[in-house]
PDB file of N, CA and C in Angstrom:
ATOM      1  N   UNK A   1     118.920  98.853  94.043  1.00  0.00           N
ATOM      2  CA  UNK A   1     119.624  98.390  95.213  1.00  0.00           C
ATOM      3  C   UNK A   1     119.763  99.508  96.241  1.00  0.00           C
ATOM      4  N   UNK A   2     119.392 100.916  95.819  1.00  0.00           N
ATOM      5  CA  UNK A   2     120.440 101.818  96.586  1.00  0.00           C
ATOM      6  C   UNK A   2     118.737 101.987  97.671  1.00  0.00           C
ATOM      7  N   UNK A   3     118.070 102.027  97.063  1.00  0.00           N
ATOM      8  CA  UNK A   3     116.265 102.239  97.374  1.00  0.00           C
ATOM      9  C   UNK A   3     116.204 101.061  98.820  1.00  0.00           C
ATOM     10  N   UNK A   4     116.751  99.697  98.400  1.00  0.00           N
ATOM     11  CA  UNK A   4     116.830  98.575  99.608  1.00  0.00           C
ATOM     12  C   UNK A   4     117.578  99.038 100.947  1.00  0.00           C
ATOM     13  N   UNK A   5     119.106  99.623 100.368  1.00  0.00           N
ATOM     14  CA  UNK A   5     119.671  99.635 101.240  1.00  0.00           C
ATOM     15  C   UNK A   5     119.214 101.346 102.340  1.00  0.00           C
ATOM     16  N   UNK A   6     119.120 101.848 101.788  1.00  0.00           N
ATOM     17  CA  UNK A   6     118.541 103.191 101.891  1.00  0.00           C
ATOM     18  C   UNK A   6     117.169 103.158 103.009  1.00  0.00           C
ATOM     19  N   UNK A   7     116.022 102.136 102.800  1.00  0.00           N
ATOM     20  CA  UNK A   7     115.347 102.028 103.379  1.00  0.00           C
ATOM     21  C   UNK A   7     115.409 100.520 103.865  1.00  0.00           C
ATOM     22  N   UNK A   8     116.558 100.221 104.717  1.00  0.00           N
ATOM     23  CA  UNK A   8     116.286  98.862 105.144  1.00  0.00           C
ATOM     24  C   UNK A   8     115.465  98.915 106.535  1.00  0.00           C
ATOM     25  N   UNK A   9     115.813 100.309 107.355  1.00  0.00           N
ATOM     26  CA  UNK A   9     115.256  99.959 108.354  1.00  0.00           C
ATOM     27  C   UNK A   9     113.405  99.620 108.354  1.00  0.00           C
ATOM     28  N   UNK A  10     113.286 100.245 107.298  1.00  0.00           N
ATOM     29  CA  UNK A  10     111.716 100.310 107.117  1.00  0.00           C
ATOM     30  C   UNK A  10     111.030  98.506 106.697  1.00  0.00           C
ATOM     31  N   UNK A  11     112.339  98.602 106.210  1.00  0.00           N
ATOM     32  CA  UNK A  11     111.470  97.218 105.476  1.00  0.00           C
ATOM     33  C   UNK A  11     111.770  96.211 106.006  1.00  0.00           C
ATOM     34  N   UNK A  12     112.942  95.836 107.342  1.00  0.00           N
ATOM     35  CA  UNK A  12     112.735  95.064 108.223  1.00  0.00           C
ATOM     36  C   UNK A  12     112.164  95.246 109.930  1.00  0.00           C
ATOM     37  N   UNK A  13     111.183  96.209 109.570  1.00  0.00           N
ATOM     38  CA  UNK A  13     110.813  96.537 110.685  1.00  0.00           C
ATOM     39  C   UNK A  13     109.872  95.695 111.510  1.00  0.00           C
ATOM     40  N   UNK A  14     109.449  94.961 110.551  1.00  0.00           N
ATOM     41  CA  UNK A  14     108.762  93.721 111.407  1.00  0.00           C
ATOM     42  C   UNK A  14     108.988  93.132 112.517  1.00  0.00           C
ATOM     43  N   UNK A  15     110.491  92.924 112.030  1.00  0.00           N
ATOM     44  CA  UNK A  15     111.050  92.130 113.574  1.00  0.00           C
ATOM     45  C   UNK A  15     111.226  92.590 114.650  1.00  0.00           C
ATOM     46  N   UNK A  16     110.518  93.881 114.852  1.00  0.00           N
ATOM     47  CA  UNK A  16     110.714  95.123 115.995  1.00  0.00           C
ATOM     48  C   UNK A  16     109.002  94.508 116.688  1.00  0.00           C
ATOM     49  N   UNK A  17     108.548  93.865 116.278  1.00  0.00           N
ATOM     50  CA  UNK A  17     107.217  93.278 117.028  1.00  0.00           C
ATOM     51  C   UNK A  17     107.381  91.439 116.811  1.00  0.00           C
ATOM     52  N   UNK A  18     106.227  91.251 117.608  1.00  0.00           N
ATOM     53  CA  UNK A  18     106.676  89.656 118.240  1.00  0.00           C
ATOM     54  C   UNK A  18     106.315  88.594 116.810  1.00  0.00           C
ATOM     55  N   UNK A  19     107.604  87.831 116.873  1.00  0.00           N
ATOM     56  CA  UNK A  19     107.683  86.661 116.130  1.00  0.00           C
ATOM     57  C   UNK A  19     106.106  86.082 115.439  1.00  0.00           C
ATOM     58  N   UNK A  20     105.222  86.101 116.259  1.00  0.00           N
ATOM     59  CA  UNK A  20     104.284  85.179 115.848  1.00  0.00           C
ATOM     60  C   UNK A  20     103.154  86.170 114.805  1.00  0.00           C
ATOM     61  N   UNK A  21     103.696  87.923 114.973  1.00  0.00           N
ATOM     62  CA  UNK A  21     102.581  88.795 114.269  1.00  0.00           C
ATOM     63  C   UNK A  21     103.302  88.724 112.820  1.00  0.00           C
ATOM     64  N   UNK A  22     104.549  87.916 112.275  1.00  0.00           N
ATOM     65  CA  UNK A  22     105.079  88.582 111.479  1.00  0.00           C
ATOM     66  C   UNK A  22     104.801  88.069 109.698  1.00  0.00           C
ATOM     67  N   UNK A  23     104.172  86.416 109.927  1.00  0.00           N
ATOM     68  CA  UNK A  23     103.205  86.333 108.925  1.00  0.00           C
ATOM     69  C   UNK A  23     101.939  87.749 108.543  1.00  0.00           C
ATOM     70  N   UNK A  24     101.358  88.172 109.143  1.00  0.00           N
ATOM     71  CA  UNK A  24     100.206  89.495 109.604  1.00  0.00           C
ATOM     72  C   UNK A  24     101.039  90.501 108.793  1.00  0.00           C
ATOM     73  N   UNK A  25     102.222  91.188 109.399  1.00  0.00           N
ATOM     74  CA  UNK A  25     102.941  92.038 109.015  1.00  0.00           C
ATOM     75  C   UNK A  25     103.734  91.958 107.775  1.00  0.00           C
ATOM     76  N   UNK A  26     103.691  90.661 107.538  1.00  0.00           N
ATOM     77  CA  UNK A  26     104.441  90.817 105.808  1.00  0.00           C
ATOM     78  C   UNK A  26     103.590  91.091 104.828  1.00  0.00           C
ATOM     79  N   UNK A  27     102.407  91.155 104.848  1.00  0.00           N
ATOM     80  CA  UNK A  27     101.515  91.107 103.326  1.00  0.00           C
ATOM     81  C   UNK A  27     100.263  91.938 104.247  1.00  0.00           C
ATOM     82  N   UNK A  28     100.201  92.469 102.515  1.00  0.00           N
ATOM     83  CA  UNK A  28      98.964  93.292 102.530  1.00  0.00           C
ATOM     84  C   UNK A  28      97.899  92.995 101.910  1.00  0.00           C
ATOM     85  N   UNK A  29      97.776  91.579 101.716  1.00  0.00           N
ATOM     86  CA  UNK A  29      96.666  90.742 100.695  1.00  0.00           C
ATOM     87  C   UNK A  29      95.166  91.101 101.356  1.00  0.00           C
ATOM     88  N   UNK A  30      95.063  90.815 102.213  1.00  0.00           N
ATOM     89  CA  UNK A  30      93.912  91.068 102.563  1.00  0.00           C
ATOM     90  C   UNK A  30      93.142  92.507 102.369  1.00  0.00           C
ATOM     91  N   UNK A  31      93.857  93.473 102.653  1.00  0.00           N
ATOM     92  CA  UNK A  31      94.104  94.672 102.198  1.00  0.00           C
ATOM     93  C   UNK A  31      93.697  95.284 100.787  1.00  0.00           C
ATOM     94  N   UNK A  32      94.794  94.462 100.276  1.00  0.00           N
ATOM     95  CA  UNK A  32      94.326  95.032  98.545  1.00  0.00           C
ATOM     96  C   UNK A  32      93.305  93.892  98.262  1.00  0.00           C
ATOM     97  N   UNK A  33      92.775  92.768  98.472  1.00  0.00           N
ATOM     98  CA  UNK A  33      91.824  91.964  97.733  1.00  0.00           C
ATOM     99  C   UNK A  33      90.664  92.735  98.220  1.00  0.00           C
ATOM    100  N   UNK A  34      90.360  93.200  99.425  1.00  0.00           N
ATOM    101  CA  UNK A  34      88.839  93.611  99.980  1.00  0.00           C
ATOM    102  C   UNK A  34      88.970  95.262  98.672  1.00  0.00           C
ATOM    103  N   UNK A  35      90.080  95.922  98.524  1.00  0.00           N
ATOM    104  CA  UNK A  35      89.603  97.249  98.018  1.00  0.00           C
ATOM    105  C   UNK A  35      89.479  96.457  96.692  1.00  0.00           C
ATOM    106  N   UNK A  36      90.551  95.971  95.756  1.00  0.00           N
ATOM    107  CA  UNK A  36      90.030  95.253  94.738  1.00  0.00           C
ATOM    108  C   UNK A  36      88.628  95.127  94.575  1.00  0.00           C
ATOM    109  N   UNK A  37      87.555  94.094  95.215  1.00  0.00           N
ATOM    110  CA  UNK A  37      86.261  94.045  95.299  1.00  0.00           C
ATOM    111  C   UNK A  37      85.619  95.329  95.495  1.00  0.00           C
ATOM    112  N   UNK A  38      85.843  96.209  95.955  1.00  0.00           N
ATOM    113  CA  UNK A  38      85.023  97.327  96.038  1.00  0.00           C
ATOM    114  C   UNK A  38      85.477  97.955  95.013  1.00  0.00           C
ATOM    115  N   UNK A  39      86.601  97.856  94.504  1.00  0.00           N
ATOM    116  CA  UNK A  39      86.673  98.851  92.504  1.00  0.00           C
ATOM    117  C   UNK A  39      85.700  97.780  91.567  1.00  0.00           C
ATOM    118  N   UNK A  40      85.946  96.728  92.138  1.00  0.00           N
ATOM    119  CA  UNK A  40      85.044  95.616  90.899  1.00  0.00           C
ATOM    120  C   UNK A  40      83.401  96.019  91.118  1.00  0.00           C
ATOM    121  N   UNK A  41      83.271  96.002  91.983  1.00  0.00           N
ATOM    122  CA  UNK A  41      82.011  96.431  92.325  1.00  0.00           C
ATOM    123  C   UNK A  41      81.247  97.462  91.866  1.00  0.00           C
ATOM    124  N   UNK A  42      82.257  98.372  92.330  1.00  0.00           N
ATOM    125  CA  UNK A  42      81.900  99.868  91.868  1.00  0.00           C
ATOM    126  C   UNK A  42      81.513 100.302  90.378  1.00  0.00           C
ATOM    127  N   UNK A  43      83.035  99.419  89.764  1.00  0.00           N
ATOM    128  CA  UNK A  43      82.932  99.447  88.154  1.00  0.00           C
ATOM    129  C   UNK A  43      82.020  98.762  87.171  1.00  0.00           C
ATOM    130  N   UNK A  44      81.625  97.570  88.261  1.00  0.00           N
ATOM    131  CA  UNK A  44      80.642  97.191  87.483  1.00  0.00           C
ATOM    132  C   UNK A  44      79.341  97.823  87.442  1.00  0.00           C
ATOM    133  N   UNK A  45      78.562  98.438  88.794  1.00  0.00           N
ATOM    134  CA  UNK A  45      77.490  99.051  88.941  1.00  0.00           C
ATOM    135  C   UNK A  45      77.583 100.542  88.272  1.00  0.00           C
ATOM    136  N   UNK A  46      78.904 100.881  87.432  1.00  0.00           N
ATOM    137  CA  UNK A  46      79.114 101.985  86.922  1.00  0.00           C
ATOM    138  C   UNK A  46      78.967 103.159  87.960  1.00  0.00           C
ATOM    139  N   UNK A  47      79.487 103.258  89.224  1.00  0.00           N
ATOM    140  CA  UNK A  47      79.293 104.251  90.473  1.00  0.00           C
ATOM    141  C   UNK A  47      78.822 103.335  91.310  1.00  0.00           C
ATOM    142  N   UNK A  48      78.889 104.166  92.544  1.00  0.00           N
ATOM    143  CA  UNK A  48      77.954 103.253  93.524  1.00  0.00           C
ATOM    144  C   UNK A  48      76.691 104.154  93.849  1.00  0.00           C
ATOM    145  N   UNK A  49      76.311 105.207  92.906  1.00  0.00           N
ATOM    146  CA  UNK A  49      75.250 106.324  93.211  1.00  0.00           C
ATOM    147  C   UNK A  49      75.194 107.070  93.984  1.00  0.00           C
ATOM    148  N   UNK A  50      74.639 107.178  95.307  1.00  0.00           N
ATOM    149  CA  UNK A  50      74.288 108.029  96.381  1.00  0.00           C
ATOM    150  C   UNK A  50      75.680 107.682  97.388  1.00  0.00           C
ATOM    151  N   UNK A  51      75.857 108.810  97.899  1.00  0.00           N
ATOM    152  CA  UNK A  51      77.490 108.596  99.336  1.00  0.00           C
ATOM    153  C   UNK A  51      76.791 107.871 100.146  1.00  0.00           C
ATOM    154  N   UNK A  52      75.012 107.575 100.320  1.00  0.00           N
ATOM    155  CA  UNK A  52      74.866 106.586 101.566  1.00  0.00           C
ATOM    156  C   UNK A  52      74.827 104.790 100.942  1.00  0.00           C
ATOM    157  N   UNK A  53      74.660 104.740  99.538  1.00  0.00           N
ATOM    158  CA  UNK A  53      74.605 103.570  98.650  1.00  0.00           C
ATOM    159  C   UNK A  53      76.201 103.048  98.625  1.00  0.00           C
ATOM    160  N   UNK A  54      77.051 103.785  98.266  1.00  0.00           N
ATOM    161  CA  UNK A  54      78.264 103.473  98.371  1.00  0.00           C
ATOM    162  C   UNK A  54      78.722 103.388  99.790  1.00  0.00           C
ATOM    163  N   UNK A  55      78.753 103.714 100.960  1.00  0.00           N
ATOM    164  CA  UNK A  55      78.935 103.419 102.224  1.00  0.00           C
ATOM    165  C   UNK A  55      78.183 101.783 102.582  1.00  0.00           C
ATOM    166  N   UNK A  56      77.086 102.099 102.376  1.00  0.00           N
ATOM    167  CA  UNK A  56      76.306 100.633 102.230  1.00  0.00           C
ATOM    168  C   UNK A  56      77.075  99.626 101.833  1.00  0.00           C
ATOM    169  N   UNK A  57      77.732  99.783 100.520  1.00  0.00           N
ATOM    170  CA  UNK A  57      77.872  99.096  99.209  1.00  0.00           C
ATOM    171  C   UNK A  57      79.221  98.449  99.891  1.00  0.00           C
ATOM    172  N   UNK A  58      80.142  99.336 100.326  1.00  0.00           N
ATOM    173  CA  UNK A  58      81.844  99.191 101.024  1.00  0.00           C
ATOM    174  C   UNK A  58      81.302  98.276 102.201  1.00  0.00           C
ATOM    175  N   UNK A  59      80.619  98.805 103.315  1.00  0.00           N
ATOM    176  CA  UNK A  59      80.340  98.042 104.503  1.00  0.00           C
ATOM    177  C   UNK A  59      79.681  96.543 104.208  1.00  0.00           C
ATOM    178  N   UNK A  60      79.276  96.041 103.538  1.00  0.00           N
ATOM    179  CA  UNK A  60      78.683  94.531 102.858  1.00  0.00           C
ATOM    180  C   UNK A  60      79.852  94.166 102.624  1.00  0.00           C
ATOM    181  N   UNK A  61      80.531  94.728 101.289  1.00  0.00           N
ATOM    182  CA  UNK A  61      81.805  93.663 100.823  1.00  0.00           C
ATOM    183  C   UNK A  61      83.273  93.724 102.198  1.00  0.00           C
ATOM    184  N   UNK A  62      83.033  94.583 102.814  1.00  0.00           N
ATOM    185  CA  UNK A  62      84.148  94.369 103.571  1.00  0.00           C
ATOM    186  C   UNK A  62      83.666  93.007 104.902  1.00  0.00           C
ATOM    187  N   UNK A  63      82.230  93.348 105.476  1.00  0.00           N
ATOM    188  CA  UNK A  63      81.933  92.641 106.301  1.00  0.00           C
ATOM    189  C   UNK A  63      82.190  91.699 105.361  1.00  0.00           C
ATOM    190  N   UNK A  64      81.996  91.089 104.391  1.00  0.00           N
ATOM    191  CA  UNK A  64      81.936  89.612 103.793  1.00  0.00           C
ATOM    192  C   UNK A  64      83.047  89.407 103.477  1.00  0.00           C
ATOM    193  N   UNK A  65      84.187  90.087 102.923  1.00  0.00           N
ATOM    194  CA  UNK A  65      85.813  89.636 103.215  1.00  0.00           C
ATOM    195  C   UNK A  65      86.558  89.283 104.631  1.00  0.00           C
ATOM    196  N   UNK A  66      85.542  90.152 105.774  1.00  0.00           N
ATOM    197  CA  UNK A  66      86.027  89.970 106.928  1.00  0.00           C
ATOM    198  C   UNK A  66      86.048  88.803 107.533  1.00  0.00           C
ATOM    199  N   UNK A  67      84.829  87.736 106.979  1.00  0.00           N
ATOM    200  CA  UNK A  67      84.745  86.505 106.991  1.00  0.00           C
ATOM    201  C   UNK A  67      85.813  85.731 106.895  1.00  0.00           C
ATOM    202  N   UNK A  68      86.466  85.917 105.706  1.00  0.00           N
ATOM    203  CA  UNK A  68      87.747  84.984 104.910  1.00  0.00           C
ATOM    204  C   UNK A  68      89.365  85.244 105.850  1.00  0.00           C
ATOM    205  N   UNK A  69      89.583  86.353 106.561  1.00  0.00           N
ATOM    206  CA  UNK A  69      90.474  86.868 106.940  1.00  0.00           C
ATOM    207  C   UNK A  69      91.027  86.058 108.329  1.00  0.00           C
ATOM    208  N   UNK A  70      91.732  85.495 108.151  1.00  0.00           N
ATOM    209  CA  UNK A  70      92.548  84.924 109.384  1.00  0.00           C
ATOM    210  C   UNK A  70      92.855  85.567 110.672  1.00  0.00           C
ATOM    211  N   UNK A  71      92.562  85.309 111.666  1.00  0.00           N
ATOM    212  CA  UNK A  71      92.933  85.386 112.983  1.00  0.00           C
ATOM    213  C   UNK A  71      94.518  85.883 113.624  1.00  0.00           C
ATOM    214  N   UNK A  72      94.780  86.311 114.015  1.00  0.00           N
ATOM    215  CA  UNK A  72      95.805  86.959 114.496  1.00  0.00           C
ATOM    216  C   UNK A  72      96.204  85.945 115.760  1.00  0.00           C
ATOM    217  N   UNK A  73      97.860  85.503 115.204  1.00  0.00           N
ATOM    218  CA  UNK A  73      98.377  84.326 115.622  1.00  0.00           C
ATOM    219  C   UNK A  73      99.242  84.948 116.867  1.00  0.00           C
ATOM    220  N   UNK A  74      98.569  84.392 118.245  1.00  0.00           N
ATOM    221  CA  UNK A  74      98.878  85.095 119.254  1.00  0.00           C
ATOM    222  C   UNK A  74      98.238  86.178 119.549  1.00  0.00           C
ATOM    223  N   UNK A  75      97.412  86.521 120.176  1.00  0.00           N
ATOM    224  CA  UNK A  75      96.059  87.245 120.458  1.00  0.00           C
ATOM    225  C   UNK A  75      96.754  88.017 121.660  1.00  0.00           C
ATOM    226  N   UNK A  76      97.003  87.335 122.589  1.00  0.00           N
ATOM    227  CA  UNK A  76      97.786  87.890 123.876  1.00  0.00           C
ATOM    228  C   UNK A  76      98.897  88.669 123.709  1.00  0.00           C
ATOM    229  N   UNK A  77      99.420  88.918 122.650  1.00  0.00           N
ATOM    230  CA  UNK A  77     100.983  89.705 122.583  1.00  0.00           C
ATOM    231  C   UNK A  77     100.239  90.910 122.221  1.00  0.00           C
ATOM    232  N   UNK A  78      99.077  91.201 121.364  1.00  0.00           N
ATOM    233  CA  UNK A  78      98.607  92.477 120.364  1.00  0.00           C
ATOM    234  C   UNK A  78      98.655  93.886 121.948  1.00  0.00           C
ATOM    235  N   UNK A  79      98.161  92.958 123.243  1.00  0.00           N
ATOM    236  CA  UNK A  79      98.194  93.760 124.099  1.00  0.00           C
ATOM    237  C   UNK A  79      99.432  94.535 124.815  1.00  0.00           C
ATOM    238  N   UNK A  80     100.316  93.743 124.476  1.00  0.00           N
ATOM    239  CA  UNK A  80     101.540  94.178 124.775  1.00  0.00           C
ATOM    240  C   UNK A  80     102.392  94.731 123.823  1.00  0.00           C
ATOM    241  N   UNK A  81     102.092  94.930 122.720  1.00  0.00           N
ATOM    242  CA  UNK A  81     102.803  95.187 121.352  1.00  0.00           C
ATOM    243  C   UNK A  81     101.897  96.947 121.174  1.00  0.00           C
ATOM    244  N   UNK A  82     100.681  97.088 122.179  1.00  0.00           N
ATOM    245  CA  UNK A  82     100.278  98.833 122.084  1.00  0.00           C
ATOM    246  C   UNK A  82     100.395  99.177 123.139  1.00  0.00           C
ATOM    247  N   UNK A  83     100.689  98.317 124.060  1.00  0.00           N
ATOM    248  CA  UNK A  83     101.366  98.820 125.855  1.00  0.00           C
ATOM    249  C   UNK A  83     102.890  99.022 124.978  1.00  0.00           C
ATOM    250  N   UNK A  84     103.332  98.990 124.181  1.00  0.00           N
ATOM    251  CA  UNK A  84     104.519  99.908 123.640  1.00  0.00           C
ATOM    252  C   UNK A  84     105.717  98.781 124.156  1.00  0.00           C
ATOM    253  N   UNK A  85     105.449  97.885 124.446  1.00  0.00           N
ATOM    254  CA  UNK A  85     106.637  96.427 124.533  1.00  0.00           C
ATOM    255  C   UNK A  85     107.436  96.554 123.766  1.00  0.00           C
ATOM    256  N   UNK A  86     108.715  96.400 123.924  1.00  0.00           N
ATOM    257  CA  UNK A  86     110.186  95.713 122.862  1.00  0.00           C
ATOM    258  C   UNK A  86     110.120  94.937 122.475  1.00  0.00           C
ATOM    259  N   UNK A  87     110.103  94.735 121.366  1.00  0.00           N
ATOM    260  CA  UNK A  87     110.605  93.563 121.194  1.00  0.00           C
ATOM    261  C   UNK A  87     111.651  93.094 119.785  1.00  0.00           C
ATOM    262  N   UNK A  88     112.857  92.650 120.051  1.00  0.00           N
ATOM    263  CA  UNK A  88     113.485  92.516 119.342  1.00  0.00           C
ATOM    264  C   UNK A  88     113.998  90.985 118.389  1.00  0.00           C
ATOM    265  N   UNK A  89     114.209  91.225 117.222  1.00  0.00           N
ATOM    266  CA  UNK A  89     114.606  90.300 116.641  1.00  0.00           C
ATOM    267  C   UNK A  89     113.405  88.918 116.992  1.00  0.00           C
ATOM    268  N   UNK A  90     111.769  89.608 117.079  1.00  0.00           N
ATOM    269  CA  UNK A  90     110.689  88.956 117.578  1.00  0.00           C
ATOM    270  C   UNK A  90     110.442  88.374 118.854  1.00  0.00           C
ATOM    271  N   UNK A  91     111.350  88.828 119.746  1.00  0.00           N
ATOM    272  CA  UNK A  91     111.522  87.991 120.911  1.00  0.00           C
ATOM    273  C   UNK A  91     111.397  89.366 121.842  1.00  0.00           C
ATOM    274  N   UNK A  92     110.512  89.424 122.761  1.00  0.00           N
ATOM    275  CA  UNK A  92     109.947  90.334 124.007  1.00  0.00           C
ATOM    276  C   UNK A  92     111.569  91.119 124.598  1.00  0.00           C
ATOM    277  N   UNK A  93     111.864  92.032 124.682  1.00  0.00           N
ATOM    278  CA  UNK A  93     112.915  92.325 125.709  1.00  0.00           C
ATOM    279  C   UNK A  93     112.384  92.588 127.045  1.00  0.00           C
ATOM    280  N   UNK A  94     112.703  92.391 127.991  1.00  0.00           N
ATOM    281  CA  UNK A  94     112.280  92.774 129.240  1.00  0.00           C
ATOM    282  C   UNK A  94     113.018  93.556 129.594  1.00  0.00           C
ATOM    283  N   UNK A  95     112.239  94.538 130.465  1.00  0.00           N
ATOM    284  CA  UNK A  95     112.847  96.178 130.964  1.00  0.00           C
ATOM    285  C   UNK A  95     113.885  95.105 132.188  1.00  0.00           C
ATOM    286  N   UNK A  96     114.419  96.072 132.231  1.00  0.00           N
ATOM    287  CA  UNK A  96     115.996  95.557 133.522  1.00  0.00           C
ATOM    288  C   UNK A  96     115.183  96.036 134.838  1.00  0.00           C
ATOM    289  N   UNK A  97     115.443  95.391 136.034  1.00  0.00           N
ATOM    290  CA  UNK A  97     114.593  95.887 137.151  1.00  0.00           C
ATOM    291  C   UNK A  97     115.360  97.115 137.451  1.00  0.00           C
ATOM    292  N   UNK A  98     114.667  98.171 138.128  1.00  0.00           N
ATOM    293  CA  UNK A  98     115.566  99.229 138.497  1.00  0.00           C
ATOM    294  C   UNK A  98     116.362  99.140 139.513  1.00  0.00           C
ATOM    295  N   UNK A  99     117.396  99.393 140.025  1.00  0.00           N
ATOM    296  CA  UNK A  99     118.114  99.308 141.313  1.00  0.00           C
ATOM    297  C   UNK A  99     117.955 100.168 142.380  1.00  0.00           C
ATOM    298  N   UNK A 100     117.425  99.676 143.279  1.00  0.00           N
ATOM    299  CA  UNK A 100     116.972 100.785 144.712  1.00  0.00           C
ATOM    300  C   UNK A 100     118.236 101.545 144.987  1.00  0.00           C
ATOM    301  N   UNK A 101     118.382 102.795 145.841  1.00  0.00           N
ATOM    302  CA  UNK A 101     119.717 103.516 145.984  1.00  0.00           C
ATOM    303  C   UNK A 101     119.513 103.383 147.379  1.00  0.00           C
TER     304      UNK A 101
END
């Protein structure tokens, strides 16, 4: 419990980017299934031999997981979410206009 509370900010940090990325941001499935396949791979061919056979070997199974991998829900926010946007509790904050003097 002390590990949860200790690191909560980390582990609800999701909601610090927009509502619709936060399916994306909860799981790392895609992630560990593509390296998964490349240990299965590996282990089965007992190595992958040469560093240019194994580069080969990674670039195939990833292009072919890349296939299976879902689309990023809301395409238009990703641009505003590395333009360094707020957004809180998944919802955009907008900067306050400045006041002329």
């Amino acid at each position: 419990m002390k590990k949860i509370i200790d690191d909560v900010e980390e582990l609800l940090a999701f909601y610090d980017f927009p509502a619709e990325h936060w399916i994306h941001l909860r799981t790392t499935n895609p992630i560990e299934s593509t390296f998964a396949t490349v240990r299965l791979r590996t282990k089965v061919i007992r190595g992958a031999g040469s560093a240019a056979a194994a580069l080969a070997m990674v670039f195939k199974l990833v292009e072919s997981a890349q296939a299976r991998w879902r689309a990023v829900n809301a395409p238009h926010l990703v641009a505003l979410v590395r333009a360094g946007a707020r957004f809180e509790r998944g919802h955009l904050i907008e900067r306050p206009e400045a006041h002329a003097a």
